[in-house]
C-alpha atoms as a PDB file:
ATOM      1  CA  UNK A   1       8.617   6.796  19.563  1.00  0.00           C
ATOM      2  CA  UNK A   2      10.361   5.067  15.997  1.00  0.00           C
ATOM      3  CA  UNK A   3      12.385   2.035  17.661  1.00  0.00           C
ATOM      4  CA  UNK A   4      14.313   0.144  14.761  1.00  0.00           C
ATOM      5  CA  UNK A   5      14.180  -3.723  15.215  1.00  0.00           C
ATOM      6  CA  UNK A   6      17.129  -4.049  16.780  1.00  0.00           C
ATOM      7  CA  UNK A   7      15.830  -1.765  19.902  1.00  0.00           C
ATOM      8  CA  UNK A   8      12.318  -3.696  19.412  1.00  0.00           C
ATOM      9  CA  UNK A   9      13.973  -6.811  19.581  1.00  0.00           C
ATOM     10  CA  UNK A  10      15.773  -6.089  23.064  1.00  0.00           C
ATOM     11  CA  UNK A  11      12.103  -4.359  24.889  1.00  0.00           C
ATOM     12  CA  UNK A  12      10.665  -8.131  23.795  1.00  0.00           C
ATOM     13  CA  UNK A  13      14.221 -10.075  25.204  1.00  0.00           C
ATOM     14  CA  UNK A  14      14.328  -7.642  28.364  1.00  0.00           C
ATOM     15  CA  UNK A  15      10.938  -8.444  28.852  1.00  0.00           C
ATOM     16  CA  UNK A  16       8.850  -6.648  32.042  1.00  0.00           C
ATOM     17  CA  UNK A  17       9.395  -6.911  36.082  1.00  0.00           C
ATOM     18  CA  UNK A  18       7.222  -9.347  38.009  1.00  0.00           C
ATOM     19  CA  UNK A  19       5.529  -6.770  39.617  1.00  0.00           C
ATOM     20  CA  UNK A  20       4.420  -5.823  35.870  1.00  0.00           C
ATOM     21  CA  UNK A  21       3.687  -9.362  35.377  1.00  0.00           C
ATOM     22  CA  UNK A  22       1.671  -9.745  38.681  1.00  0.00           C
ATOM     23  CA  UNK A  23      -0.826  -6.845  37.277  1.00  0.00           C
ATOM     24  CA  UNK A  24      -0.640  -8.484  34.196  1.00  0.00           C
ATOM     25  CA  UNK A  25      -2.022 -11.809  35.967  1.00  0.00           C
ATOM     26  CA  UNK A  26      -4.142  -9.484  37.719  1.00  0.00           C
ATOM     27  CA  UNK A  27      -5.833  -8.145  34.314  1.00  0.00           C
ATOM     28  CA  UNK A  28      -6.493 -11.615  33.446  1.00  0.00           C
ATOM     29  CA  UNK A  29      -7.585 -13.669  35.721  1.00  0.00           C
ATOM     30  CA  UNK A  30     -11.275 -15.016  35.073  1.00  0.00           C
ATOM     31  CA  UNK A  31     -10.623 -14.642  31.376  1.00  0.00           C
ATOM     32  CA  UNK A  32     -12.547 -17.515  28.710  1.00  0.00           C
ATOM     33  CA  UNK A  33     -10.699 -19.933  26.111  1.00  0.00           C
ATOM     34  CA  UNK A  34     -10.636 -16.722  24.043  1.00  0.00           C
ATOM     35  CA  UNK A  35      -8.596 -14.263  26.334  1.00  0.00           C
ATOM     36  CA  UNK A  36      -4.962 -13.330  25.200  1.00  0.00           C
ATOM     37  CA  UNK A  37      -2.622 -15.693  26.826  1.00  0.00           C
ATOM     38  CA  UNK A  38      -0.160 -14.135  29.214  1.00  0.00           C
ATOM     39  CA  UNK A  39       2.645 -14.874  26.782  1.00  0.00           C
ATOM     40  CA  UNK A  40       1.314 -12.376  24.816  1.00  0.00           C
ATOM     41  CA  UNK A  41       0.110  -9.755  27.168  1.00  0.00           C
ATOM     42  CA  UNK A  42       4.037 -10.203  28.383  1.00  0.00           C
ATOM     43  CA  UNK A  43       5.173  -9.254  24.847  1.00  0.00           C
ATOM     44  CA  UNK A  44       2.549  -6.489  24.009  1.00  0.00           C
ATOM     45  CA  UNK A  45       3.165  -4.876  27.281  1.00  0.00           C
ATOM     46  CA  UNK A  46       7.079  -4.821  26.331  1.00  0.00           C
ATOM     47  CA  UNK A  47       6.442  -3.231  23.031  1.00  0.00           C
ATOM     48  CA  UNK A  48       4.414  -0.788  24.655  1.00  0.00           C
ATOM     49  CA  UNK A  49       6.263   0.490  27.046  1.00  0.00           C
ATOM     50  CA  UNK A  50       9.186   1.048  24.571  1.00  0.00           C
ATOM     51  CA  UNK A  51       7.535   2.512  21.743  1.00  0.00           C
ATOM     52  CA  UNK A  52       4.577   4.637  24.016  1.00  0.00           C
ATOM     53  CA  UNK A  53       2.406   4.787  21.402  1.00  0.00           C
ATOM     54  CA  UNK A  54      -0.028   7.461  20.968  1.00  0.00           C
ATOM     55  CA  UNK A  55      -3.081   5.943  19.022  1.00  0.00           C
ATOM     56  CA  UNK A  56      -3.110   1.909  19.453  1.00  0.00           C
ATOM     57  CA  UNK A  57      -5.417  -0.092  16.801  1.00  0.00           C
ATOM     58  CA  UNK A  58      -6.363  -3.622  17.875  1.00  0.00           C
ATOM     59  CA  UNK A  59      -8.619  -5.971  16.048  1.00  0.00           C
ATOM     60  CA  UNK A  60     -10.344  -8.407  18.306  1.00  0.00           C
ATOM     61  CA  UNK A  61     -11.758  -6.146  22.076  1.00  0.00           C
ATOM     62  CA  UNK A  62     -11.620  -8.111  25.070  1.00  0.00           C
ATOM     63  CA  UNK A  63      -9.235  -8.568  27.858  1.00  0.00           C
ATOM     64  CA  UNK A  64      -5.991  -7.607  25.622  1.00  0.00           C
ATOM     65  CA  UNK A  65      -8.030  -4.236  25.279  1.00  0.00           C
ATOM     66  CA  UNK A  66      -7.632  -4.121  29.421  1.00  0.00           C
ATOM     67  CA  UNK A  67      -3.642  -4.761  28.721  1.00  0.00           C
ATOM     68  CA  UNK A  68      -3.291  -2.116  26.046  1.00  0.00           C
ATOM     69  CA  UNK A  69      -5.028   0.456  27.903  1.00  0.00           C
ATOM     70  CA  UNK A  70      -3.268  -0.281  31.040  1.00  0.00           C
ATOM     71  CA  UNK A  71      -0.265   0.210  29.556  1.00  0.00           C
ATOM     72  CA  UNK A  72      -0.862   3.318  28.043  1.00  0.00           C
ATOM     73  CA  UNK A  73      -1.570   4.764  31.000  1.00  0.00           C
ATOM     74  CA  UNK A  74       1.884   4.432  33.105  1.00  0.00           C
ATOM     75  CA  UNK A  75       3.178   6.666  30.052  1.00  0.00           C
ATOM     76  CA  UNK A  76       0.633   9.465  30.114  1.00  0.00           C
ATOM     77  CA  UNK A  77      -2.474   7.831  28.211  1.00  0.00           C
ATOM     78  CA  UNK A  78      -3.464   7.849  24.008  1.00  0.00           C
ATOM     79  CA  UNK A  79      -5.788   6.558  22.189  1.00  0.00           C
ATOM     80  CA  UNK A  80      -6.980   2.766  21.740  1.00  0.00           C
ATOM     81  CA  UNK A  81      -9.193   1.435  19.116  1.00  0.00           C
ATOM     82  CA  UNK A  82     -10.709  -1.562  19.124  1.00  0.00           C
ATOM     83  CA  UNK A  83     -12.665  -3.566  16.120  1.00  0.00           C
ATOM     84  CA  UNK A  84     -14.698  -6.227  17.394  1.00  0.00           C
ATOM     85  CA  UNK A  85     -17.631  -8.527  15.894  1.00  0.00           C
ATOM     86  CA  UNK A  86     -19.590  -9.859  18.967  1.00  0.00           C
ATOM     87  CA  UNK A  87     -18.958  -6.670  21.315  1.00  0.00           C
ATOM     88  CA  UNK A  88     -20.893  -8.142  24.040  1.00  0.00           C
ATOM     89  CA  UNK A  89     -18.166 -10.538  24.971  1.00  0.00           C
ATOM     90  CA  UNK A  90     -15.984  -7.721  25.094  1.00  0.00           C
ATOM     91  CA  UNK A  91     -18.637  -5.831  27.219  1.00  0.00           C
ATOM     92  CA  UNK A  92     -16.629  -6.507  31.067  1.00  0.00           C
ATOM     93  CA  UNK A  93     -13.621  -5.182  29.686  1.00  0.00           C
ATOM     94  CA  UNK A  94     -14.214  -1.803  28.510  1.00  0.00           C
ATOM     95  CA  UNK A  95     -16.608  -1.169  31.603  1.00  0.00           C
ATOM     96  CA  UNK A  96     -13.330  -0.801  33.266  1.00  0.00           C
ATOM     97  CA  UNK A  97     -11.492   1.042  30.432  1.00  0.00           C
ATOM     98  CA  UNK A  98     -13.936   3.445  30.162  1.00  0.00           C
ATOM     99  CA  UNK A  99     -13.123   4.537  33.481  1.00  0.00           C
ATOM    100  CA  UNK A 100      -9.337   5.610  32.738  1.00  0.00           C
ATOM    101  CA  UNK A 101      -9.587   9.370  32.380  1.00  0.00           C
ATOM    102  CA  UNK A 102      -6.230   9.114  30.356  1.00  0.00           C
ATOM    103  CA  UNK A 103      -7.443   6.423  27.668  1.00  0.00           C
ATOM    104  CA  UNK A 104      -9.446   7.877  24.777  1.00  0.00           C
ATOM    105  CA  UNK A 105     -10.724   4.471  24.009  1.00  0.00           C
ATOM    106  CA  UNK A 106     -13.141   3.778  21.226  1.00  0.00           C
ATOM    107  CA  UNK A 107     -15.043  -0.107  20.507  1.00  0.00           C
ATOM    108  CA  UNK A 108     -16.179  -0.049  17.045  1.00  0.00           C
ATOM    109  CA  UNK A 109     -18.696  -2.965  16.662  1.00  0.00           C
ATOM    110  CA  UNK A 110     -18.336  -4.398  12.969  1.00  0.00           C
ATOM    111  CA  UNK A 111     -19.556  -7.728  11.034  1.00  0.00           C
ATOM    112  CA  UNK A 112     -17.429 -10.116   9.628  1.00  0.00           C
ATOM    113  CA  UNK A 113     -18.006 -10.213   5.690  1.00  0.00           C
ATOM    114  CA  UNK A 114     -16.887 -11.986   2.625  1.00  0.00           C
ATOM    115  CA  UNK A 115     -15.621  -9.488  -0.046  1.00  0.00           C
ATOM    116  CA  UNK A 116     -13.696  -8.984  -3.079  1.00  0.00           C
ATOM    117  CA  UNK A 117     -10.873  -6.412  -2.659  1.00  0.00           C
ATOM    118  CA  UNK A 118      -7.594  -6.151  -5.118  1.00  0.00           C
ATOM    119  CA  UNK A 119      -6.224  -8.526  -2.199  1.00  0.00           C
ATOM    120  CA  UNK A 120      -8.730 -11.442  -3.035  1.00  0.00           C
ATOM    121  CA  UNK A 121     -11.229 -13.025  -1.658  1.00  0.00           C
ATOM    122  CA  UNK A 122     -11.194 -11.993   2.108  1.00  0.00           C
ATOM    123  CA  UNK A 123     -13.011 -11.798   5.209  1.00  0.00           C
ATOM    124  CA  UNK A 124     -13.192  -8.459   6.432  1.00  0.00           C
ATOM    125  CA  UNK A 125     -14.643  -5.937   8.927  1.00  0.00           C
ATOM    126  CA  UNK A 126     -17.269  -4.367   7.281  1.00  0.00           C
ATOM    127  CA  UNK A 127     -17.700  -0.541   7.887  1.00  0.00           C
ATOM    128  CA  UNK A 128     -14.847   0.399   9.391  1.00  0.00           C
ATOM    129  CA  UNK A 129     -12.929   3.029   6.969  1.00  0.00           C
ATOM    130  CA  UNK A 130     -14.822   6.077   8.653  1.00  0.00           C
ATOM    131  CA  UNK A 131     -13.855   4.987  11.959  1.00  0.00           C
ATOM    132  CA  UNK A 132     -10.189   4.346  11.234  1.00  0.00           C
ATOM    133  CA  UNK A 133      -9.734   7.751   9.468  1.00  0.00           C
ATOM    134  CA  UNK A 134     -11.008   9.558  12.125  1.00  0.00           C
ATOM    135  CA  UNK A 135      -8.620   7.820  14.843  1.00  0.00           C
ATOM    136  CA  UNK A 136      -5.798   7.281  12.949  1.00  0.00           C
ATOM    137  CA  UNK A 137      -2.943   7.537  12.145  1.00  0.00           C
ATOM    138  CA  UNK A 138      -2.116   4.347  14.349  1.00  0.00           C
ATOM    139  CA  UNK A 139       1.801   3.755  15.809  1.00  0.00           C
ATOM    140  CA  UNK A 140       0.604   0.352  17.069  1.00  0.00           C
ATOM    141  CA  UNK A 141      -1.560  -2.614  15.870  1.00  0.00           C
ATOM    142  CA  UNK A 142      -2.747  -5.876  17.747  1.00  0.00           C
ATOM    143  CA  UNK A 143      -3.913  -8.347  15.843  1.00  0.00           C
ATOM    144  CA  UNK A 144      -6.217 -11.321  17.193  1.00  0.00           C
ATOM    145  CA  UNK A 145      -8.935 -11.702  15.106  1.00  0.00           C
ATOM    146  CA  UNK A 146     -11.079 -12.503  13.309  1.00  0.00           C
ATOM    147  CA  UNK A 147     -11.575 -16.161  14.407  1.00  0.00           C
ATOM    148  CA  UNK A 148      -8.694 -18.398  13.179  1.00  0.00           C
ATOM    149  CA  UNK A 149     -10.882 -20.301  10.494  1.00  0.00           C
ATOM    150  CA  UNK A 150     -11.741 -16.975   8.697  1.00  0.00           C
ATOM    151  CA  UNK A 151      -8.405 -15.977   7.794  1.00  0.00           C
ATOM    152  CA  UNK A 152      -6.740 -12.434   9.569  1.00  0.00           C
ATOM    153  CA  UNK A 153      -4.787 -11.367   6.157  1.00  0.00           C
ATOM    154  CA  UNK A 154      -7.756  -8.631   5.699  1.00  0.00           C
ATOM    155  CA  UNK A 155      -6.616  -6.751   8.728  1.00  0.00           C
ATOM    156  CA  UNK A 156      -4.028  -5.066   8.250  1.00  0.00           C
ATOM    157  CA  UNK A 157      -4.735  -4.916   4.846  1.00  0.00           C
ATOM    158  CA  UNK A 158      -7.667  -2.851   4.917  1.00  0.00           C
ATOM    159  CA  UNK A 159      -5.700   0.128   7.901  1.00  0.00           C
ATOM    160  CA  UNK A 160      -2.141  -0.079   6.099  1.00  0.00           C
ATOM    161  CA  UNK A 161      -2.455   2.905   4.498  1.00  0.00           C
ATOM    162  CA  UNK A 162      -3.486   4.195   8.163  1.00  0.00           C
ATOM    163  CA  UNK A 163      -0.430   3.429   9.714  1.00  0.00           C
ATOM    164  CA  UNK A 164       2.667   6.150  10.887  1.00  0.00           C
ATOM    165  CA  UNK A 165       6.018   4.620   9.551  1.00  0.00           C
ATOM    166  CA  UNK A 166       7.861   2.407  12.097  1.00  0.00           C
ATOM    167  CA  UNK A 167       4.341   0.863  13.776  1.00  0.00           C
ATOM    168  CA  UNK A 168       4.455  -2.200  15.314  1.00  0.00           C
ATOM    169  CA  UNK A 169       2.417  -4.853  14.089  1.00  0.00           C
ATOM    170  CA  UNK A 170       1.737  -7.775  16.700  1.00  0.00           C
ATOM    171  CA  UNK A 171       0.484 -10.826  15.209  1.00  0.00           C
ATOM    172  CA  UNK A 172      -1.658 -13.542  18.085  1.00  0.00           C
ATOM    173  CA  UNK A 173      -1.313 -17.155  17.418  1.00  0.00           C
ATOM    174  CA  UNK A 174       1.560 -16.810  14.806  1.00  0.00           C
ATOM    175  CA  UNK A 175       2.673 -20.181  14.550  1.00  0.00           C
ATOM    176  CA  UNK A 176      -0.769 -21.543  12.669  1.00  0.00           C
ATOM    177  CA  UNK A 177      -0.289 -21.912   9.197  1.00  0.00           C
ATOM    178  CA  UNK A 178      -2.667 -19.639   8.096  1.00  0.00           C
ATOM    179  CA  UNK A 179      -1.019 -16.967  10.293  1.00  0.00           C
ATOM    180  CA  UNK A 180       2.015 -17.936   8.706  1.00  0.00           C
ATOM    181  CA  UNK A 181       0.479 -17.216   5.359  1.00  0.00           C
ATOM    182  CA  UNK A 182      -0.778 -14.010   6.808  1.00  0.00           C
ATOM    183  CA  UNK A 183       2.626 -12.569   6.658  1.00  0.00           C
ATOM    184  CA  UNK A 184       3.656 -13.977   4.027  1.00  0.00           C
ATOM    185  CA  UNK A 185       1.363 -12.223   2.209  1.00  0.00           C
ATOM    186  CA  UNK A 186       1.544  -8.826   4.144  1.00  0.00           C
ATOM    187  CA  UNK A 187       5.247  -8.834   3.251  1.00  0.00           C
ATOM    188  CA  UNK A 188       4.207  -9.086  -0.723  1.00  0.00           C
ATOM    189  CA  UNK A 189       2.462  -6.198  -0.337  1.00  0.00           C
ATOM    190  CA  UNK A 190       4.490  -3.934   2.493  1.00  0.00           C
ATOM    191  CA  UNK A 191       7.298  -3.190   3.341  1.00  0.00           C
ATOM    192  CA  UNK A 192       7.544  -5.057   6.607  1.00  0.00           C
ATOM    193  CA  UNK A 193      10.693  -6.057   8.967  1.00  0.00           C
ATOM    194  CA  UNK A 194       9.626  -9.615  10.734  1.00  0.00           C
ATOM    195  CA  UNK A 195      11.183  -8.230  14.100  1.00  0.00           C
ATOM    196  CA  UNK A 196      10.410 -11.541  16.108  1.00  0.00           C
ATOM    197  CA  UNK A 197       8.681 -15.000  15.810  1.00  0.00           C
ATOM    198  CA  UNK A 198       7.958 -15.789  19.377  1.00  0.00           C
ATOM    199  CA  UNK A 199       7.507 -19.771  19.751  1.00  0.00           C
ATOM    200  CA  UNK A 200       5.269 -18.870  23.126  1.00  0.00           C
ATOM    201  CA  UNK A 201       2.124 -20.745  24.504  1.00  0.00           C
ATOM    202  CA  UNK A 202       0.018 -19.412  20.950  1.00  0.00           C
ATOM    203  CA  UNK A 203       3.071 -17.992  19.030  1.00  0.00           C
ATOM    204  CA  UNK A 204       3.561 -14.228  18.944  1.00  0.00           C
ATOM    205  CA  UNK A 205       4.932 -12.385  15.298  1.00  0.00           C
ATOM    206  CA  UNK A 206       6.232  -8.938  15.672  1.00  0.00           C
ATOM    207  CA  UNK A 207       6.444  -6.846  12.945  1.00  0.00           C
ATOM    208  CA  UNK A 208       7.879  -3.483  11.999  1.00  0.00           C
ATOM    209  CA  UNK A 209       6.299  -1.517   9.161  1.00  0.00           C
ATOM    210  CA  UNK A 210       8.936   0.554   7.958  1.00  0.00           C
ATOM    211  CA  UNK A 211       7.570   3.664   5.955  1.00  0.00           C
ATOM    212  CA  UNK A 212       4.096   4.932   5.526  1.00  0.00           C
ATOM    213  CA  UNK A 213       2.383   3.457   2.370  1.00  0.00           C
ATOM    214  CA  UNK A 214      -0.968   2.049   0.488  1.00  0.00           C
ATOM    215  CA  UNK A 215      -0.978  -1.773   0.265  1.00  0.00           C
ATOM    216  CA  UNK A 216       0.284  -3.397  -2.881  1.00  0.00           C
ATOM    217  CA  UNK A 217      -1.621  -5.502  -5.014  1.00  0.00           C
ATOM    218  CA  UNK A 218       0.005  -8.853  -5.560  1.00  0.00           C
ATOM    219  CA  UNK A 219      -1.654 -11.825  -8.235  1.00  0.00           C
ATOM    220  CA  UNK A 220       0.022 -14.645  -5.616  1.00  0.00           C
ATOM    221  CA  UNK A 221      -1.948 -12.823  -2.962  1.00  0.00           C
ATOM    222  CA  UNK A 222      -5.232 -12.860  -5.004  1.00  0.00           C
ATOM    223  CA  UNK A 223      -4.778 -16.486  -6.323  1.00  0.00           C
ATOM    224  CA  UNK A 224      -4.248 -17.847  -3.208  1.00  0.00           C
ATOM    225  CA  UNK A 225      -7.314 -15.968  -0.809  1.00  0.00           C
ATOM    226  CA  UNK A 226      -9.218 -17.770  -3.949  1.00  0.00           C
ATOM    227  CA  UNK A 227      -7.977 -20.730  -3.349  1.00  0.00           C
ATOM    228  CA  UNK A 228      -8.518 -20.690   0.025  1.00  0.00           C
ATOM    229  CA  UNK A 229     -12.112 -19.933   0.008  1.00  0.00           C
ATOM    230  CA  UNK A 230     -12.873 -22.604  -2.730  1.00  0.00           C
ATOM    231  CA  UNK A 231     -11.068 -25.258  -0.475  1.00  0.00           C
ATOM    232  CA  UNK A 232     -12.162 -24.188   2.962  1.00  0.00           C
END
């Protein structure tokens, strides 16, 4: 379902009951350092529910991969694809999703890797074009990884051009600055509506891409994934 951001901005105000947020709690409970925070799982689980996505994309598997599929299922099921780098931590999780019979869910194991796109120099999943071709096109994207000191700009970079117009883009731990300079520099390059920066436990940025479309090149973008890799 295309929400505009007005619509997207009211499922993330209106939030979800507390018997939602009790499962929610439920889902996880035991979690590491790592998990998605509630906060988050509150906000994802909002989105959801008012866009009903059919195909989700979500970079980083683990217990968010238990929220998204949980939530596809009270609306009929789809499809959820997860990239992930160390899989085993992830390994729990999708024991249990593999068991919803509605959920056509997918872990795609893939190394982190320093390479030279027309974006810069960026830290990407290796190997993964095949695997988002064949699940996409994606109404939905989480984002929450890879680890903060690697830089998450490649992400959504490298499945733009996979995404139906009007996906939402959710952006984990939003208020770091190199988040921050994550969208900045997806919004040189797409045409993006910055729906909501959520100042929650981590700091949640919703985003609205608003027509189907390749990734632009920009020389800002380049200079500065340069610069960051000489300085960091």
């Amino acid at each position: 379902m295309k929400c505009d951001v007005d619509e997207l901005r009211a499922a993330i105000t209106n939030g979800i009951s507390a018997e939602d947020e009790q499962e929610l709690g439920a889902l996880l409970a035991g979690g590491d350092e790592w998990a998605v925070h509630l906060d988050t799982a509150r906000v994802l689980a909002a989105l959801m529910r008012k866009v009903q996505p059919a195909s989700v994309l979500e970079f980083g598997a683990g217990r968010s991969s238990l929220v998204l599929a949980r939530v596809l299922t009270q609306y009929g099921g789809g499809r959820l694809t997860s990239i992930e780098h160390q899989v085993k931590y992830a390994a729990p999780s999708w024991e249990r999703i593999r068991g919803l019979a509605t959920v056509d869910a997918v872990l795609k194991e893939a190394p982190v890797r320093l390479s030279a796109s027309k974006h810069g120099l960026l830290y990407q999943y290796a190997g993964i074009a095949s695997t988002l071709a064949a699940r996409g096109p994606f109404d939905f994207v989480f984002i929450d990884a890879p680890p903060g000191q690697l830089g998450r700009d490649a992400t959504l970079f490298q499945c733009a051009s996979m995404l139906h117009g009007g996906a939402v883009i959710v952006l984990d731990d939003a208020t770091r600055p190199a988040e921050q300079t994550a969208i900045r520099r997806w919004q040189r390059a797409l045409p993006l509506d910055l729906v909501s920066l959520i100042d929650n436990t981590r700091g949640t940025a919703v985003l609205r891409l608003r027509e189907r479309t390749r990734a632009r090149m920009s020389l800002r973008t380049v200079l500065g994934t340069v610069h960051d890799r000489l300085t960091n």
